[in-house]
C-alpha atoms as a PDB file:
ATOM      1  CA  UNK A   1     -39.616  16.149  11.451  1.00  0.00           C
ATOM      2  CA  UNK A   2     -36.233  17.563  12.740  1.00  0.00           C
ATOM      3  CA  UNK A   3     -34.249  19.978  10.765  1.00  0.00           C
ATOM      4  CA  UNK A   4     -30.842  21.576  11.334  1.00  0.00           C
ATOM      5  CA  UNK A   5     -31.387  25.165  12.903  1.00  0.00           C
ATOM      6  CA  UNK A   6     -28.067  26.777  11.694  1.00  0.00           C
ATOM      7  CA  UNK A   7     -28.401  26.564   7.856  1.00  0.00           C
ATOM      8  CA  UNK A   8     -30.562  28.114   5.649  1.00  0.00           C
ATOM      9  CA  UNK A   9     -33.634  26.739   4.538  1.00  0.00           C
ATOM     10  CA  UNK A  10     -32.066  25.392   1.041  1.00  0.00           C
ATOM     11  CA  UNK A  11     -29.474  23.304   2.983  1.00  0.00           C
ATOM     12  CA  UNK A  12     -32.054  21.124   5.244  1.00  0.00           C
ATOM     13  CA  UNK A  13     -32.057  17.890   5.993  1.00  0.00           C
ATOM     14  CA  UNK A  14     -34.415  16.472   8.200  1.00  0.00           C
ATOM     15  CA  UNK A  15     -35.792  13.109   9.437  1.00  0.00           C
ATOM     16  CA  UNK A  16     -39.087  11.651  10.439  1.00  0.00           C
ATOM     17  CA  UNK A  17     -40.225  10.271  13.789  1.00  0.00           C
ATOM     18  CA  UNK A  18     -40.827   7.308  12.192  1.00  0.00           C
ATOM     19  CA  UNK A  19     -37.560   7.107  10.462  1.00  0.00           C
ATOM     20  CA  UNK A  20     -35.752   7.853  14.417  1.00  0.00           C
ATOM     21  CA  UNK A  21     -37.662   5.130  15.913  1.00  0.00           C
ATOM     22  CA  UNK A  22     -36.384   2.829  13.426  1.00  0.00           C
ATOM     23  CA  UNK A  23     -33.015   3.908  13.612  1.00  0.00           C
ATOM     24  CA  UNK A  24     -33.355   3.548  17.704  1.00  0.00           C
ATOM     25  CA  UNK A  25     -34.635  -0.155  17.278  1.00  0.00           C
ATOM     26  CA  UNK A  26     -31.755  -1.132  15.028  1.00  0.00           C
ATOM     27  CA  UNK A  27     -28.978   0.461  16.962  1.00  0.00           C
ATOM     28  CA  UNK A  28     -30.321  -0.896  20.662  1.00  0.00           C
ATOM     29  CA  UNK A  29     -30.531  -4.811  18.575  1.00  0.00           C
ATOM     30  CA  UNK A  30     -26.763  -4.331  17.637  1.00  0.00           C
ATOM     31  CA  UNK A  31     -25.666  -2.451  20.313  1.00  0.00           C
ATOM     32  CA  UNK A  32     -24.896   0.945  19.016  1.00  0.00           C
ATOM     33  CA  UNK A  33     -25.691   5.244  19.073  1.00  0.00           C
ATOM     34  CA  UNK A  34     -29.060   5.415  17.472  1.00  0.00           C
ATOM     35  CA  UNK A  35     -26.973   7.554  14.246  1.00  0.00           C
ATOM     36  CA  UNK A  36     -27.961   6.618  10.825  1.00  0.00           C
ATOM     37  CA  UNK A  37     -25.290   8.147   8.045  1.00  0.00           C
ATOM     38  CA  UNK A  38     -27.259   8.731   4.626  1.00  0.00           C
ATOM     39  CA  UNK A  39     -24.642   8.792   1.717  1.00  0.00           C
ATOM     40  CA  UNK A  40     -24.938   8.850  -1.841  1.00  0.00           C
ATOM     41  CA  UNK A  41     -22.640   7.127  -4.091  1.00  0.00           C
ATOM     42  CA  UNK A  42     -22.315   7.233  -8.337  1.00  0.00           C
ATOM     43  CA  UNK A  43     -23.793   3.698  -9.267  1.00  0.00           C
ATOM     44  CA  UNK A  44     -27.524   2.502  -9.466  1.00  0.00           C
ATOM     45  CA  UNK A  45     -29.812   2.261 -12.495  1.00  0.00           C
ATOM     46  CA  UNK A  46     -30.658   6.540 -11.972  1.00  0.00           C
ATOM     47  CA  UNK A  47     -26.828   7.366 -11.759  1.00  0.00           C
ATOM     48  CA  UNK A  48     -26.785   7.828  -8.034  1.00  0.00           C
ATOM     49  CA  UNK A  49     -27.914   5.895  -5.025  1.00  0.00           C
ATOM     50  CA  UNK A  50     -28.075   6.212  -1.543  1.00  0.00           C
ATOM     51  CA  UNK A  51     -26.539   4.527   1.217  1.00  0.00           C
ATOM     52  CA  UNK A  52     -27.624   4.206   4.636  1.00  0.00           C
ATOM     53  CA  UNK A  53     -26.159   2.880   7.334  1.00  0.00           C
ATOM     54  CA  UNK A  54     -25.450   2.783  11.127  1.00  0.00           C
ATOM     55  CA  UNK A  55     -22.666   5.672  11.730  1.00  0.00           C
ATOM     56  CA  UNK A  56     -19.459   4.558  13.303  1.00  0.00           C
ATOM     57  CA  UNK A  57     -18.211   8.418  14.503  1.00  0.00           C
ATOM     58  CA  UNK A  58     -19.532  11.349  12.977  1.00  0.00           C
ATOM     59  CA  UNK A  59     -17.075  13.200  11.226  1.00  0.00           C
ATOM     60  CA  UNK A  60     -16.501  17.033  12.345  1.00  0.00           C
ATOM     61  CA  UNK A  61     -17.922  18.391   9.168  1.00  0.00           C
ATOM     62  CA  UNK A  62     -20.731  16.251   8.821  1.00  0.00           C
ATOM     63  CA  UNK A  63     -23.892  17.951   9.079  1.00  0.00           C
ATOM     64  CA  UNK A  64     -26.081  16.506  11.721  1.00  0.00           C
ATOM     65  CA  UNK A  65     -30.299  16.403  11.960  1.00  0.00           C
ATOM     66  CA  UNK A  66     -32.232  15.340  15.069  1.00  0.00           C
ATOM     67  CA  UNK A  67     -35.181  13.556  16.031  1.00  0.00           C
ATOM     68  CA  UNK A  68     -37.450  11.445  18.620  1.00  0.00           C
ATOM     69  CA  UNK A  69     -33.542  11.037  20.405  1.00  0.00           C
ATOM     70  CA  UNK A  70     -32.032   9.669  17.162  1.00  0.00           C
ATOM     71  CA  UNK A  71     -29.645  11.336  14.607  1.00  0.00           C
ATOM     72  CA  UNK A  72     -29.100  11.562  10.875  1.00  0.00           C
ATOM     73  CA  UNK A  73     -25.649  12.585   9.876  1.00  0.00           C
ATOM     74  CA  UNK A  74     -24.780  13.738   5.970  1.00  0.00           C
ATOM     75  CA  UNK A  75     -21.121  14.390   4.719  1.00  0.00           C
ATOM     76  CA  UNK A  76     -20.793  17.638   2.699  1.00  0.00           C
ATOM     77  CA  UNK A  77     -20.381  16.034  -0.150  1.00  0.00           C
ATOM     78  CA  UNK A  78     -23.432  13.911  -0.213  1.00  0.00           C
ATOM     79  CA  UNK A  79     -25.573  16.850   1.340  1.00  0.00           C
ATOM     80  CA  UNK A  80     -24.926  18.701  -2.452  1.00  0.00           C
ATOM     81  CA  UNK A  81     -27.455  16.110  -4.042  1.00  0.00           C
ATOM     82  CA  UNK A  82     -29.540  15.840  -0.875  1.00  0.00           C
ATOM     83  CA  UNK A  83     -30.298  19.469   0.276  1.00  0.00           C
ATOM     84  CA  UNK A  84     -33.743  19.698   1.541  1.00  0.00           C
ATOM     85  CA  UNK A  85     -34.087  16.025   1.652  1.00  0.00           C
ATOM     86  CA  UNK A  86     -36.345  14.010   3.815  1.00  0.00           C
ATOM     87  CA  UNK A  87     -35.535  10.862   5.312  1.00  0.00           C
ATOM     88  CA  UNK A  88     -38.750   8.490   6.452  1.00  0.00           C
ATOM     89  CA  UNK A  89     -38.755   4.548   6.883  1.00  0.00           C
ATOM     90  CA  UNK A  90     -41.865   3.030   5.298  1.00  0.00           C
ATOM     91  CA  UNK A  91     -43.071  -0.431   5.340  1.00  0.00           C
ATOM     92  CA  UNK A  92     -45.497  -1.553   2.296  1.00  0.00           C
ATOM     93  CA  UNK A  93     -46.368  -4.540   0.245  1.00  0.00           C
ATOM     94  CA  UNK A  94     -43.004  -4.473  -1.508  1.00  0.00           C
ATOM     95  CA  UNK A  95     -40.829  -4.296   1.926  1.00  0.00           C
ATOM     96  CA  UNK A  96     -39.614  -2.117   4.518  1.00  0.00           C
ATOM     97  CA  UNK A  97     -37.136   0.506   3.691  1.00  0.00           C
ATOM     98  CA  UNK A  98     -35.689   4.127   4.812  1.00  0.00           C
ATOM     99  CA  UNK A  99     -37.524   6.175   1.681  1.00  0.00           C
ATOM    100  CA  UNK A 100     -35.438   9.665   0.415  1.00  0.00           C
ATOM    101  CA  UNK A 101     -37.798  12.334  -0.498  1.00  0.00           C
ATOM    102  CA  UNK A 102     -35.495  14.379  -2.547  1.00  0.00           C
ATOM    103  CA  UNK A 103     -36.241  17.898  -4.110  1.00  0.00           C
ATOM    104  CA  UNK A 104     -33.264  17.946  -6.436  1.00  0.00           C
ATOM    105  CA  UNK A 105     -34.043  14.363  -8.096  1.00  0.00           C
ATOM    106  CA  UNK A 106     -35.130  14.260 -11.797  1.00  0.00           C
ATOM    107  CA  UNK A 107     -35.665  10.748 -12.335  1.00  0.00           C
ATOM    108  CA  UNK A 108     -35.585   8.062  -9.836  1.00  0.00           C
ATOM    109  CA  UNK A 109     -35.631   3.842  -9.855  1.00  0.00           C
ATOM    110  CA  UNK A 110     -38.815   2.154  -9.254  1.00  0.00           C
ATOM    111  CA  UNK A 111     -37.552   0.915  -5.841  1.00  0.00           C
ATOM    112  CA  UNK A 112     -36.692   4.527  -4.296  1.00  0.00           C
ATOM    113  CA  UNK A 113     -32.498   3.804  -3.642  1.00  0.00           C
ATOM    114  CA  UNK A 114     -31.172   5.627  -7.150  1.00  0.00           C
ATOM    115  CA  UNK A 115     -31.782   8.712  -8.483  1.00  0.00           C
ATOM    116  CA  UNK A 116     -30.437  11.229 -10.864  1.00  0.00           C
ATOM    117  CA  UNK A 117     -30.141  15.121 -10.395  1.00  0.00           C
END
């Protein structure tokens, strides 16, 4: 996994190698910079869910994690209910799907995308 270097260990984010080669397949098939944004939005049966999605620009105040040549980018305000988050992409019976392993979630959705903190 990659994690940020310049915050303290409470404010990490980090992504898999799996979850980077994933993002580099999709972004090479439509032609973009291998940068997945992870947001989280009010909605979802939990009370929150997240929200991925190819990144566009990354904003200065976004906070930024690296790995296998790929990038995950968080704005500030989603990083509050993500801190010390992993992000992995996981294929199983049910699908494939970039999976949140999140610390600060209480209850969570039986397909992984909403949570509640």
């Amino acid at each position: 996994m990659a994690y940020i270097s310049d915050m303290s260990e409470t404010e990490v984010i980090s992504m898999t190698a799996n979850a980077a080669r994933r993002v580099a397949e999709i972004a090479t098939k439509l032609g973009k910079d291998p940068v997945l944004r992870l947001s989280v939005e009010g909605g979802g049966c939990s009370g929150f869910q997240y929200r991925f999605g190819l990144a566009d620009s990354v904003e200065a105040d976004d906070i930024t994690a690296h790995s296998e040549g790929a990038s995950l980018v968080v704005d500030p305000v989603s990083l509050d209910l993500v801190r010390g988050s992993a992000v992995d992409f996981v294929e199983s019976l049910g699908g494939k799907s970039f999976k949140v392993t999140n610390p600060q979630a209480q209850a969570g959705c039986g397909c992984g995308s909403s949570f509640s903190v």
